[in-house]
N, C-alpha and C. Protein backbone atom coordinates (compact mmCIF):
# COMPACT_ATOMS: atom_id res chain seq x y z
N UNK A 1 44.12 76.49 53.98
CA UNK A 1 45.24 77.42 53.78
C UNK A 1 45.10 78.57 54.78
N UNK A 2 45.81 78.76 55.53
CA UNK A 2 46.11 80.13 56.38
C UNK A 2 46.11 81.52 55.88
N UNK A 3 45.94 82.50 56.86
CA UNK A 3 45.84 83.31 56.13
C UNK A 3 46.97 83.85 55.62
N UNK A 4 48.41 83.78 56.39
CA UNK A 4 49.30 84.05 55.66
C UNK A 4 49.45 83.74 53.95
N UNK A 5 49.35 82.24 54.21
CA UNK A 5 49.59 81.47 52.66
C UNK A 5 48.81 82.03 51.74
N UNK A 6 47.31 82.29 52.09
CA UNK A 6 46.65 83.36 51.25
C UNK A 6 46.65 84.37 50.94
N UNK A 7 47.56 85.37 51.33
CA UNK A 7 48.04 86.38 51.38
C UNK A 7 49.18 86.23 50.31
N UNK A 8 49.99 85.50 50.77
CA UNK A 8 51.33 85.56 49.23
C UNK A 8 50.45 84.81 47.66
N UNK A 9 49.57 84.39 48.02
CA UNK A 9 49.06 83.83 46.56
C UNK A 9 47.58 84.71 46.23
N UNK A 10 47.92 86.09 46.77
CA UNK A 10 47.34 87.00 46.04
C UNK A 10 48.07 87.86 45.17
N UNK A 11 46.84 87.86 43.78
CA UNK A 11 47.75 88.90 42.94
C UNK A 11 47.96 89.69 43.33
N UNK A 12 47.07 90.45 44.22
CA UNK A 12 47.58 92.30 44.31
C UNK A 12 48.59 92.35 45.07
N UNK A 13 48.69 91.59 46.25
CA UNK A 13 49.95 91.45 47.14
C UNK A 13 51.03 90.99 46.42
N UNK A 14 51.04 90.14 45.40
CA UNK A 14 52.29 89.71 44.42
C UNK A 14 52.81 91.15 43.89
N UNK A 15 52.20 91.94 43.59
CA UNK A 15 52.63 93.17 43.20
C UNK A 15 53.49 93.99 44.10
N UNK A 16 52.87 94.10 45.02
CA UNK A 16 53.50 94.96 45.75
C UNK A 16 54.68 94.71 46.84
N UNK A 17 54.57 93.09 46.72
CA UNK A 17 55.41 92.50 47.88
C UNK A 17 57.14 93.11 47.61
N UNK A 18 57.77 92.40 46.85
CA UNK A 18 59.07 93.31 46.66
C UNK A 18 59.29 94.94 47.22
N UNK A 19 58.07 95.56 46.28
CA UNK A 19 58.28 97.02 45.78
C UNK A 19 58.20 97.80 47.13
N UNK A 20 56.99 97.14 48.34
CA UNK A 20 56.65 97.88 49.10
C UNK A 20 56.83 97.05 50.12
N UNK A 21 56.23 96.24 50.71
CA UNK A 21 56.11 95.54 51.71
C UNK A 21 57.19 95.06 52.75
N UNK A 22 57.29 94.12 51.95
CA UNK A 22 58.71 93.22 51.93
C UNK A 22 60.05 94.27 52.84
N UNK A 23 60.51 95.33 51.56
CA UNK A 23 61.39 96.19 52.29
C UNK A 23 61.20 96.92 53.57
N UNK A 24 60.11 96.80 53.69
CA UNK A 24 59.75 97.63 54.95
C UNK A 24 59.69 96.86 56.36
N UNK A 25 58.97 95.77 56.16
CA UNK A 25 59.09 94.95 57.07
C UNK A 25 60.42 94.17 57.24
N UNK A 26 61.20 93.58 56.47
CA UNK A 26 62.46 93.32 56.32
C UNK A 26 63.05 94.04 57.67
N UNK A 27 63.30 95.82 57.20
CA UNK A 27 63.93 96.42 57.73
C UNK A 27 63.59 96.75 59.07
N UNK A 28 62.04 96.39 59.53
CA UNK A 28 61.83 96.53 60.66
C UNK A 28 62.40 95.36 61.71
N UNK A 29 62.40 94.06 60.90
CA UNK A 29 62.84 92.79 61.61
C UNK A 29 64.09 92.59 61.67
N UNK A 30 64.95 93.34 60.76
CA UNK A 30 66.10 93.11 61.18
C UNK A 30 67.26 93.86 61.23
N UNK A 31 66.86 95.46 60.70
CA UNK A 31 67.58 96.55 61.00
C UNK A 31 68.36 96.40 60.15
N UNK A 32 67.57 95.67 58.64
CA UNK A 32 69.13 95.83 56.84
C UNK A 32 68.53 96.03 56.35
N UNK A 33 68.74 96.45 55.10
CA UNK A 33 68.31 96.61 53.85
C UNK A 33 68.15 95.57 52.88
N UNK A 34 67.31 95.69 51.87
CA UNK A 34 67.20 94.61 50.87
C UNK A 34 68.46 94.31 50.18
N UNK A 35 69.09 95.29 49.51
CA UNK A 35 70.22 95.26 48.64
C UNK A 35 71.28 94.58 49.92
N UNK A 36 71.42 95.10 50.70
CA UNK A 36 72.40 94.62 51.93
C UNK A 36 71.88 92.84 51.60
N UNK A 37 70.93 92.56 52.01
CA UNK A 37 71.09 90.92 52.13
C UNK A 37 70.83 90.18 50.53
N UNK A 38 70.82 90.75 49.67
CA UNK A 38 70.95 90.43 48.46
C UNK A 38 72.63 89.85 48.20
N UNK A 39 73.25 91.13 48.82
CA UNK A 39 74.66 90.85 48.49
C UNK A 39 75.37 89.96 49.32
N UNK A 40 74.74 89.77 51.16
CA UNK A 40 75.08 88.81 51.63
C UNK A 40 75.23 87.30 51.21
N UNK A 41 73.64 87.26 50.40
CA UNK A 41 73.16 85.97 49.56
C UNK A 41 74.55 85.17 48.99
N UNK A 42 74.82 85.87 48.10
CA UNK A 42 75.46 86.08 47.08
C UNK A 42 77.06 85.55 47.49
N UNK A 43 77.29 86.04 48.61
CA UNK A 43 78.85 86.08 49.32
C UNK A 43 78.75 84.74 50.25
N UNK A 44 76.86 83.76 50.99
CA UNK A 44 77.22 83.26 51.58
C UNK A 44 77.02 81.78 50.38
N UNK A 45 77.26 81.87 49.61
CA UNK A 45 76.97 80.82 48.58
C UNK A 45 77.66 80.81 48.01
N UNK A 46 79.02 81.19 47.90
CA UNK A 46 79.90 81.22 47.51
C UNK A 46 80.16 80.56 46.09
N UNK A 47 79.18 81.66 45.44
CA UNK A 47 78.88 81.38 43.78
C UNK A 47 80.29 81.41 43.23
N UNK A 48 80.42 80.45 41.90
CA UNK A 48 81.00 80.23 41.17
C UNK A 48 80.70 80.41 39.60
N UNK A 49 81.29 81.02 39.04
CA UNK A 49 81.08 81.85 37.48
C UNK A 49 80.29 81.07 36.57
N UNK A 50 80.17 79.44 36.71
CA UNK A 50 79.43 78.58 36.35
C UNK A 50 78.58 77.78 37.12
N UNK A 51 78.11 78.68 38.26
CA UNK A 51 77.66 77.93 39.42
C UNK A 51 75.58 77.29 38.80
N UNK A 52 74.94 76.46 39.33
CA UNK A 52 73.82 76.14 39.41
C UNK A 52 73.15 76.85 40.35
N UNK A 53 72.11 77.63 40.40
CA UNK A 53 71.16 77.88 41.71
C UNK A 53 70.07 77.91 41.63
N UNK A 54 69.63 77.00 42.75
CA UNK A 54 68.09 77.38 43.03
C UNK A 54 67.48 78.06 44.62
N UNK A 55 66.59 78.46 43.93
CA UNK A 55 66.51 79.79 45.54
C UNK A 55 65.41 79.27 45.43
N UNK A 56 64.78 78.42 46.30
CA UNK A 56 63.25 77.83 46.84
C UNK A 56 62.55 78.88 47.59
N UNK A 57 61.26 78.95 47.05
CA UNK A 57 60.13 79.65 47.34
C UNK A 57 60.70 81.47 47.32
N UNK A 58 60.86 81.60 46.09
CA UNK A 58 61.44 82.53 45.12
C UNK A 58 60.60 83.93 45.32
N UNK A 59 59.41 83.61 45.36
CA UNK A 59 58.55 84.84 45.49
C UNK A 59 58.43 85.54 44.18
N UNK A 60 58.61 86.70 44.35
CA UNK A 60 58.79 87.71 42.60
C UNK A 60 60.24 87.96 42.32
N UNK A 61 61.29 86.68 42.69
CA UNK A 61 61.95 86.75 42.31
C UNK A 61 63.44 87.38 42.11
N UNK A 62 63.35 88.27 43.04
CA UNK A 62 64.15 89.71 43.27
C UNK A 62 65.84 88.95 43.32
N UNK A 63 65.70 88.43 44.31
CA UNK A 63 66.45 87.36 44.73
C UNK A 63 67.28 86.37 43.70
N UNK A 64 66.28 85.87 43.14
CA UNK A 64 66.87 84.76 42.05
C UNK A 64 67.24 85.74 40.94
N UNK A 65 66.92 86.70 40.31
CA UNK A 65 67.40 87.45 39.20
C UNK A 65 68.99 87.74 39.70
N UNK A 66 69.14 88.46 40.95
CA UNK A 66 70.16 89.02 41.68
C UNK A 66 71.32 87.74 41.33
N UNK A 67 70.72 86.80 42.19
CA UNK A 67 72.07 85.77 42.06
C UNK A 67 72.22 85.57 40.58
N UNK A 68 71.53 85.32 39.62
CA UNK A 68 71.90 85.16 38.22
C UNK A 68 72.80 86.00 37.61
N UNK A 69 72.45 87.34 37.97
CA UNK A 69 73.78 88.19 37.72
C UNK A 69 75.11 88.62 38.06
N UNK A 70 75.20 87.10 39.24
CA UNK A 70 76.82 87.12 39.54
C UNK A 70 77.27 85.77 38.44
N UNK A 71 76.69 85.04 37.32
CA UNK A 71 76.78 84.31 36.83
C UNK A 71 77.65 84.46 35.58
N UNK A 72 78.16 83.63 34.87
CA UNK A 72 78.40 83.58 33.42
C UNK A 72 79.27 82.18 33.00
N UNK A 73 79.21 82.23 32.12
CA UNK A 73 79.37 80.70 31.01
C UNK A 73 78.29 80.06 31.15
N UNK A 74 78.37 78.70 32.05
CA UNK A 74 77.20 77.85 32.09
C UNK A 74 76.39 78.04 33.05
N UNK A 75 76.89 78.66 34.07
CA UNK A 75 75.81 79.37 35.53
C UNK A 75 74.32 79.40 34.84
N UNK A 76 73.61 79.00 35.82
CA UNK A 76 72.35 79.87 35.98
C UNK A 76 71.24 79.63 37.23
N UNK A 77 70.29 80.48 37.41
CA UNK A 77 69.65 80.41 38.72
C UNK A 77 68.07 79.69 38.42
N UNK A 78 67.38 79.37 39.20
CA UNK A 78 66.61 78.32 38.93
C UNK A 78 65.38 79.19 40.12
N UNK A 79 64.52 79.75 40.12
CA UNK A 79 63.07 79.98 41.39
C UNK A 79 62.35 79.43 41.21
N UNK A 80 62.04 78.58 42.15
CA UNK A 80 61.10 77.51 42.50
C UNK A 80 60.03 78.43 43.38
N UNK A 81 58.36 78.36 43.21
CA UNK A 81 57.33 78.70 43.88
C UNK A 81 56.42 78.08 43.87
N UNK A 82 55.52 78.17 44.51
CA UNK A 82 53.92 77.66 44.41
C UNK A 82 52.93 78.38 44.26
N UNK A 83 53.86 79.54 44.22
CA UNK A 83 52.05 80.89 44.06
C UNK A 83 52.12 81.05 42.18
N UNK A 84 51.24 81.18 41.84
CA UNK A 84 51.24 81.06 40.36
C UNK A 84 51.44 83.03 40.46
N UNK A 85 50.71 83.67 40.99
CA UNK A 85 50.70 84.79 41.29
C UNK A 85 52.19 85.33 41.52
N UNK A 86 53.06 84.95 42.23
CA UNK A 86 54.70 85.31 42.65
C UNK A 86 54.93 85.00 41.01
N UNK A 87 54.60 83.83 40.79
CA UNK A 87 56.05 83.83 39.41
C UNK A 87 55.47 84.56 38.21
N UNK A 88 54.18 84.92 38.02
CA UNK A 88 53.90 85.69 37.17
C UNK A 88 54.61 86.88 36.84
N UNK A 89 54.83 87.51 38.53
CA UNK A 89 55.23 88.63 38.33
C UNK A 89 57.04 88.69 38.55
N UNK A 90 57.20 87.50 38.79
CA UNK A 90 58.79 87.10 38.62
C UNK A 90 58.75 87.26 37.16
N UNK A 91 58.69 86.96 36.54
CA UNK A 91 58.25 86.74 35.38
C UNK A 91 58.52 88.18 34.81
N UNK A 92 57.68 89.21 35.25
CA UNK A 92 57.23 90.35 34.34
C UNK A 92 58.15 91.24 34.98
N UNK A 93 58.89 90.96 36.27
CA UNK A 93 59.92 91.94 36.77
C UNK A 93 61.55 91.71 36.83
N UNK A 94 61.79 90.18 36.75
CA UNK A 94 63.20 89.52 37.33
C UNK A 94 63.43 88.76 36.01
N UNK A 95 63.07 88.65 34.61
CA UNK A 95 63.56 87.89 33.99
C UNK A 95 64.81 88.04 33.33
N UNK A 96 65.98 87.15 32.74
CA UNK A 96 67.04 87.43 32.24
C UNK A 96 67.94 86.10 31.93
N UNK A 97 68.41 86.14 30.97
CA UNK A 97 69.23 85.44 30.43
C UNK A 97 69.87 84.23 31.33
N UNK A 98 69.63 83.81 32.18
CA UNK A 98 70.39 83.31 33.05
C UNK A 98 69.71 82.91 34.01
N UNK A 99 68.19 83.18 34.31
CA UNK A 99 67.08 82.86 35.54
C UNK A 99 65.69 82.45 34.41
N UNK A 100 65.17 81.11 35.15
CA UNK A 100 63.75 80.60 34.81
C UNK A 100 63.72 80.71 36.30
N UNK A 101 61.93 80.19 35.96
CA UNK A 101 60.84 80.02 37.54
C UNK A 101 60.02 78.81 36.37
N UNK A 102 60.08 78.21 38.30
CA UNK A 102 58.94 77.11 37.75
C UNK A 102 58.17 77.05 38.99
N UNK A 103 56.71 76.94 38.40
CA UNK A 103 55.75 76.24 40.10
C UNK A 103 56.67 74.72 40.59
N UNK A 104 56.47 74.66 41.87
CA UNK A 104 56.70 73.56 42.33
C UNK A 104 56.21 73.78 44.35
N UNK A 105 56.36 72.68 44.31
CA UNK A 105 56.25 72.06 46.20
C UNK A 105 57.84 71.97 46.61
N UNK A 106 57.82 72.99 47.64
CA UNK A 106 59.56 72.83 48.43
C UNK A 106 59.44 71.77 49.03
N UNK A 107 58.58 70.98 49.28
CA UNK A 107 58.58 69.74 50.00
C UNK A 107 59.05 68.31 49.09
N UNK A 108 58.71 68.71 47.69
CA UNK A 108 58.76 67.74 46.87
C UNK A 108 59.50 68.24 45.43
N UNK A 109 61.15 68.80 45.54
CA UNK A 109 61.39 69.39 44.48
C UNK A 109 61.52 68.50 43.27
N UNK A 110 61.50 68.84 42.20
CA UNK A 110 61.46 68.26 41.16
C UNK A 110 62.93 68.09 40.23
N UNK A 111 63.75 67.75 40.93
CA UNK A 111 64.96 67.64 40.36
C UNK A 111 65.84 66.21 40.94
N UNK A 112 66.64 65.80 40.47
CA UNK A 112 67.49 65.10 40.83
C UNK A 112 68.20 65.05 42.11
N UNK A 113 68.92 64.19 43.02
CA UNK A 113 69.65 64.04 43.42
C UNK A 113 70.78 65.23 43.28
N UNK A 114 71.49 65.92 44.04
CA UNK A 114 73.21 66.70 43.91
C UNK A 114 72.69 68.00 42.72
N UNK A 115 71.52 68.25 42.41
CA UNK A 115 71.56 68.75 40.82
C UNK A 115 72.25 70.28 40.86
N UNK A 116 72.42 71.03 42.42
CA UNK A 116 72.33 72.53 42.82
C UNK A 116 73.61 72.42 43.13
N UNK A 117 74.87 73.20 42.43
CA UNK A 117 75.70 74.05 43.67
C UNK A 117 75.45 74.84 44.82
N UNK A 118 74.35 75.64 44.91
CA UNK A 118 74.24 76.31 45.43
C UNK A 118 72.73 76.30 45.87
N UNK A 119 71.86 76.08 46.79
CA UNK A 119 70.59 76.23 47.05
C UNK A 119 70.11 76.61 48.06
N UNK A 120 69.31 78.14 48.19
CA UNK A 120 68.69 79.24 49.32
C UNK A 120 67.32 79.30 49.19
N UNK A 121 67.00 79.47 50.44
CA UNK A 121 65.69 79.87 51.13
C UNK A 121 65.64 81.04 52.07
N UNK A 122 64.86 82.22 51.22
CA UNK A 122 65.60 83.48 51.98
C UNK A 122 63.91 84.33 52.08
N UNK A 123 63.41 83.75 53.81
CA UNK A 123 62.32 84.28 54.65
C UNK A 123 61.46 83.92 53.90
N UNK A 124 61.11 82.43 53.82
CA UNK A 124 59.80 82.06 53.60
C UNK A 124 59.36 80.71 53.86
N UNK A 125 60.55 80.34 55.21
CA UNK A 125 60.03 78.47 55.43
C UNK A 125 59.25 78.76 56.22
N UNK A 126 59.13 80.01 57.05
CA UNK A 126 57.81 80.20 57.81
C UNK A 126 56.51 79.88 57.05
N UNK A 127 56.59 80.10 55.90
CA UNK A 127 55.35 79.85 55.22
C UNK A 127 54.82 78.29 54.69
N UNK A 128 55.80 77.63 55.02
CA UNK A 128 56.13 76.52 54.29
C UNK A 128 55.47 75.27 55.41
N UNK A 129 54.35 74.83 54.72
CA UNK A 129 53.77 73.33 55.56
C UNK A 129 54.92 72.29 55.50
N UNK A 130 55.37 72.31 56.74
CA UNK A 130 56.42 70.68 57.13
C UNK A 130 57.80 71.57 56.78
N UNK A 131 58.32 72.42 57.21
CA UNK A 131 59.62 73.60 56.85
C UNK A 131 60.45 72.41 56.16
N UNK A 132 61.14 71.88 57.65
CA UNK A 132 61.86 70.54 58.34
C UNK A 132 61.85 69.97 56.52
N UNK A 133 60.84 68.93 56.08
CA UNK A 133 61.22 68.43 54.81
C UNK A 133 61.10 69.05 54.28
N UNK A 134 60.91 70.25 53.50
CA UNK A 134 61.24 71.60 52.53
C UNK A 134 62.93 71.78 52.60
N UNK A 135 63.71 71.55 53.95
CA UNK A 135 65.12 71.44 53.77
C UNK A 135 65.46 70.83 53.97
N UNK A 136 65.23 69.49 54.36
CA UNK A 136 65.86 68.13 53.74
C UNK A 136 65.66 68.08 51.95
N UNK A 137 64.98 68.70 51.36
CA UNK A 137 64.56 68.59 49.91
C UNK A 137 66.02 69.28 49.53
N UNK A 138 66.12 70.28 49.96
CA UNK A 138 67.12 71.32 49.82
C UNK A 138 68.28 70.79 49.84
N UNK A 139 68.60 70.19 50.94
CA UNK A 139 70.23 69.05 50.89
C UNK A 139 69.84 68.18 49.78
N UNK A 140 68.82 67.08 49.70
CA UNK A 140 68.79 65.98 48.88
C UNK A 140 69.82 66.88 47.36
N UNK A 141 69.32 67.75 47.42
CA UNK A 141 69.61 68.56 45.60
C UNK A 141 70.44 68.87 45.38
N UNK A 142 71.47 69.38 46.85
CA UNK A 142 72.73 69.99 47.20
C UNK A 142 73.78 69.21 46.18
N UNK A 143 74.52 69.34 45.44
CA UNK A 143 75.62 68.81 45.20
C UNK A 143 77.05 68.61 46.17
N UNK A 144 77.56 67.51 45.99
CA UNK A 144 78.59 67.43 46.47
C UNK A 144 80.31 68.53 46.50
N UNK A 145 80.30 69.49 47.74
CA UNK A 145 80.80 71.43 47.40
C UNK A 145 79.81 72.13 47.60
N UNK A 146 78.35 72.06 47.20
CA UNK A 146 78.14 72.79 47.63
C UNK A 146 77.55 73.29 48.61
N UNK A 147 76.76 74.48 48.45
CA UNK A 147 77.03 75.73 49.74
C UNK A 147 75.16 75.37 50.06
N UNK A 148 74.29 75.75 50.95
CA UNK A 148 73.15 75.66 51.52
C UNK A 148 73.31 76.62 52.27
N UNK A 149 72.20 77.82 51.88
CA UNK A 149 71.77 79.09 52.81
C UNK A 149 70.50 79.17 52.91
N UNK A 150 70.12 79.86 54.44
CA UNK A 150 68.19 80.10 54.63
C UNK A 150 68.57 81.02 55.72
N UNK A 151 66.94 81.56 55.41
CA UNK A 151 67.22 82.95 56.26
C UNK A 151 65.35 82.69 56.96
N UNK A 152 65.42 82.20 57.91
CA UNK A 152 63.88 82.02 58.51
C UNK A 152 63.99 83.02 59.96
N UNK A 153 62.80 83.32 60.39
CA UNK A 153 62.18 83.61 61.85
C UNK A 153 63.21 82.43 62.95
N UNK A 154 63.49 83.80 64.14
CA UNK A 154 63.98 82.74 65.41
C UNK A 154 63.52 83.56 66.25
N UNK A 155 63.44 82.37 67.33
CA UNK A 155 62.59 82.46 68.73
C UNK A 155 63.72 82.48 69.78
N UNK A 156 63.76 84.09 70.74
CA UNK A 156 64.58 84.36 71.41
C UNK A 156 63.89 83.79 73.04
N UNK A 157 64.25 83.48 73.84
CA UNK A 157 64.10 82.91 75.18
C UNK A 157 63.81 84.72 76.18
N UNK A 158 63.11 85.52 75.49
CA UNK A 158 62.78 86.36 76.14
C UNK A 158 61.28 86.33 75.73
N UNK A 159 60.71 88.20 76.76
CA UNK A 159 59.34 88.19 76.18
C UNK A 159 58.92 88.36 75.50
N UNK A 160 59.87 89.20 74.47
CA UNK A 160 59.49 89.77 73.10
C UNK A 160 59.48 88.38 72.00
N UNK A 161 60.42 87.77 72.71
CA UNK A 161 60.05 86.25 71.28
C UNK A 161 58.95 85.70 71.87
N UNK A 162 58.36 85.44 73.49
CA UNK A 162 57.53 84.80 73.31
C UNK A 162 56.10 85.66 72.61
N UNK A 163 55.88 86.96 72.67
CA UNK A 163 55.10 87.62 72.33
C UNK A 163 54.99 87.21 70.49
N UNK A 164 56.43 87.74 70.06
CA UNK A 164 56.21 87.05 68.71
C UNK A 164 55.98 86.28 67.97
N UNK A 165 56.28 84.97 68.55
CA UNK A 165 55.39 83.65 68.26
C UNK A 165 54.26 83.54 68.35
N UNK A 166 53.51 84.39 69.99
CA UNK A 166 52.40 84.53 69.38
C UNK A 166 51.68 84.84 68.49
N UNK A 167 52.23 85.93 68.16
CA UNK A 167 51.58 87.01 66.97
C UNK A 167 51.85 85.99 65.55
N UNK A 168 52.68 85.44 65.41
CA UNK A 168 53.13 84.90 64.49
C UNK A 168 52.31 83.65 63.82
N UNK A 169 51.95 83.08 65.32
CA UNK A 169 51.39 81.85 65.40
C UNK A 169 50.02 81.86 64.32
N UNK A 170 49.23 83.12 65.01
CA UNK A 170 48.17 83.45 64.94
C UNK A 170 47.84 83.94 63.71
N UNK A 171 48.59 84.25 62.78
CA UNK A 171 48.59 84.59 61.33
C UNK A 171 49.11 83.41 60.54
N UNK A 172 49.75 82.49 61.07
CA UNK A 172 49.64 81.09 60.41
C UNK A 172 51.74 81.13 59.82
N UNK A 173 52.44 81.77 61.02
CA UNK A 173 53.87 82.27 60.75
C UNK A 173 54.05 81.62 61.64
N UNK A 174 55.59 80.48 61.22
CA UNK A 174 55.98 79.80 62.07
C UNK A 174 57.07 80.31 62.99
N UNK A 175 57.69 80.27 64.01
CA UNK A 175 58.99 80.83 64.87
C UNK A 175 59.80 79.46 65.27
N UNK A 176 61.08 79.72 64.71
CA UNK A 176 62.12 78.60 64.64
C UNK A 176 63.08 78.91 66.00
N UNK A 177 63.32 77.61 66.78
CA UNK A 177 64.37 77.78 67.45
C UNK A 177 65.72 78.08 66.95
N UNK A 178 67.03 78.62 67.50
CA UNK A 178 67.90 78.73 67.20
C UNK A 178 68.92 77.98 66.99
N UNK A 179 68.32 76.65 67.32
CA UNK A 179 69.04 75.44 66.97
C UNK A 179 68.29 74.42 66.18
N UNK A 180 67.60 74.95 65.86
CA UNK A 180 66.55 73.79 64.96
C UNK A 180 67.25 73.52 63.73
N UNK A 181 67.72 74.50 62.73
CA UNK A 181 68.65 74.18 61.71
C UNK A 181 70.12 74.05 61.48
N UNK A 182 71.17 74.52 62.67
CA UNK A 182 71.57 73.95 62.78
C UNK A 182 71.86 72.70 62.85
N UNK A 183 70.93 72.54 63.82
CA UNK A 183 71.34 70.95 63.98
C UNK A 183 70.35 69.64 63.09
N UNK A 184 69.89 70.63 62.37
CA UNK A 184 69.52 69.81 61.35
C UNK A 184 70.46 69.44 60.31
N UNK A 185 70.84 70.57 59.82
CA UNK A 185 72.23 70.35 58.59
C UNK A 185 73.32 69.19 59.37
N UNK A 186 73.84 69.17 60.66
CA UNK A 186 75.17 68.15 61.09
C UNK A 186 73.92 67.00 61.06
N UNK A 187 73.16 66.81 61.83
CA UNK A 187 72.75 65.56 61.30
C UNK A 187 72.53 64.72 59.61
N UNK A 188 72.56 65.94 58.71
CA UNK A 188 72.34 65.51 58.09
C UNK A 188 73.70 65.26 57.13
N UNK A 189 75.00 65.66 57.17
CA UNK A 189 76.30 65.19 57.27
C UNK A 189 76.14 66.47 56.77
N UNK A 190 76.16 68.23 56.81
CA UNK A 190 76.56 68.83 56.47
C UNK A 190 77.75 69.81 57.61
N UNK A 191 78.69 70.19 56.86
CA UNK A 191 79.79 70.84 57.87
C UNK A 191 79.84 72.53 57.20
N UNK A 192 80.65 72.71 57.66
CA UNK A 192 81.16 74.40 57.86
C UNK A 192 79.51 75.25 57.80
N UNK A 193 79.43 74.53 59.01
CA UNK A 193 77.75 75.23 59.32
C UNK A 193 78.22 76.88 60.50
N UNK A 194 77.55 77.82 59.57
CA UNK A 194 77.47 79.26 59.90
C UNK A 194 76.31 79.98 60.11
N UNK A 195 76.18 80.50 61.55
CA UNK A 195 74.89 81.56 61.77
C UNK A 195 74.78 82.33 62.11
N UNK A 196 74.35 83.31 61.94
CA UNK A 196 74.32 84.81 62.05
C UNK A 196 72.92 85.05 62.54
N UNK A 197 72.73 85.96 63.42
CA UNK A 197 71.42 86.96 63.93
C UNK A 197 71.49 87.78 64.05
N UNK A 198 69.54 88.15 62.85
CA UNK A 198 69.97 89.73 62.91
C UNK A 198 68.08 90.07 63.68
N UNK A 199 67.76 90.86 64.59
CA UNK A 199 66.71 91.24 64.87
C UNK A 199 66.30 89.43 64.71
N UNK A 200 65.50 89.38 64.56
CA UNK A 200 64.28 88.61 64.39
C UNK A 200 64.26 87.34 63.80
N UNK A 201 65.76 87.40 62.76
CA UNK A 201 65.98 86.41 61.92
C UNK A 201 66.81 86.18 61.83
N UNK A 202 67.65 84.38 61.52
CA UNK A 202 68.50 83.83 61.72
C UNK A 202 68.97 83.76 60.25
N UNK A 203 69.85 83.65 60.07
CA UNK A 203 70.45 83.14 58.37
C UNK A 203 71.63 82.26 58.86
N UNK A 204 71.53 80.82 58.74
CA UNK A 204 72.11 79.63 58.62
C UNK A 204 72.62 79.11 57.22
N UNK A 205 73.92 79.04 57.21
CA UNK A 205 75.08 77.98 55.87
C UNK A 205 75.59 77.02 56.10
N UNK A 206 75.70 76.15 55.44
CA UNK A 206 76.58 74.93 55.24
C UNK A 206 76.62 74.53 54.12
N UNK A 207 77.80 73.96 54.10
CA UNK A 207 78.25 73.04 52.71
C UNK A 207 78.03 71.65 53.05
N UNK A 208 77.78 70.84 51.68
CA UNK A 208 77.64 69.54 51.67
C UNK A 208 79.30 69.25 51.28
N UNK A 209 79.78 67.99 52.03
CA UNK A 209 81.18 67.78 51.90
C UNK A 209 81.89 67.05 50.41
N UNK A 210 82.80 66.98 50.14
CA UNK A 210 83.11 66.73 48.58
C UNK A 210 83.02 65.13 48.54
């Protein structure tokens, strides 16, 4: 395990990641705010009042509580992790009527076929051994409508990206080309594929077709 990966599956860092960390660095990489891409989330998933969601590799959750509360009737949000440490404190900070967490492998989700309207990965396939099948897992689950959002690291064709990959490399953080997911989703028959860059990081959508 790297040291990154060891790092999110520490308790004390589970604590503080949301509260402190997270926002800070966020805002250094990409010049927004937390609440700002919370609400993006939210708008590029184009939730529905009874929508399904699962937000893979959930962390403490911040995220998956958020989308649960654009929910009601049968809606609800679903965080998938592997740090026992993240969902604990998902757990003790994000819980509500409308959001569970379960451990699991983004490589190997534990659900059905179509089971998600809606399913996000928001800055953490860098962390993720084999990203690539972590979002093929992600379509497999996709239902037919719906929406697929991720928000990973991209590698700019200057010196500052190549510098950052280094740095990145070297802490066990992966750097994605700018076409790597794209053109992963059309191969994989998904359309109304959308991307946005902000600083450092890409946030890629598509829908699976009806």
């Amino acid at each position: 395990m790297n040291l990154a990966r060891r790092t999110m599956n520490s308790s004390a860092f589970a604590v503080v990641y949301e509260r402190a960390w997270r926002p800070a660095a966020f805002f250094v990489a990409t010049g927004r705010t937390m609440q700002a891409d919370r609400r993006d989330a939210a708008r590029t998933l184009r939730l529905g009042a009874g929508s399904k969601v699962l937000d893979v590799a959930c962390g403490p959750g911040n995220i998956t509580h958020y989308l649960s509360e654009q929910l009601s009737g049968d809606g609800y949000a679903v965080g998938l992790d592997f740090s026992t440490p993240m969902l604990r404190q998902a757990l003790a900070d994000n819980s509500g009527p409308r959001v569970g967490y379960l451990r699991g492998d983004a490589r190997q989700l534990p659900f059905p076929d179509g089971s998600f309207d809606a399913v996000c990965c928001f800055g953490a396939l860098y962390l993720i051994p084999d990203p690539l099948e972590a979002v093929r897992e992600m379509i497999r689950v996709l239902a037919p409508g719906g929406r697929i959002a991720l928000s990973a690291s991209q590698r700019t064709d200057t010196w500052f990206g190549f510098v950052s990959s280094m740095v990145g490399g070297a802490g066990g953080l992966r750097v994605f080309g700018v076409d790597t997911f794209p053109e992963l989703f059309a191969r994989s028959g998904l359309v109304d594929i959308d991307q946005e860059i902000h600083g450092l990081l890409q946030y890629v959508s598509a829908s699976r077709p009806q």
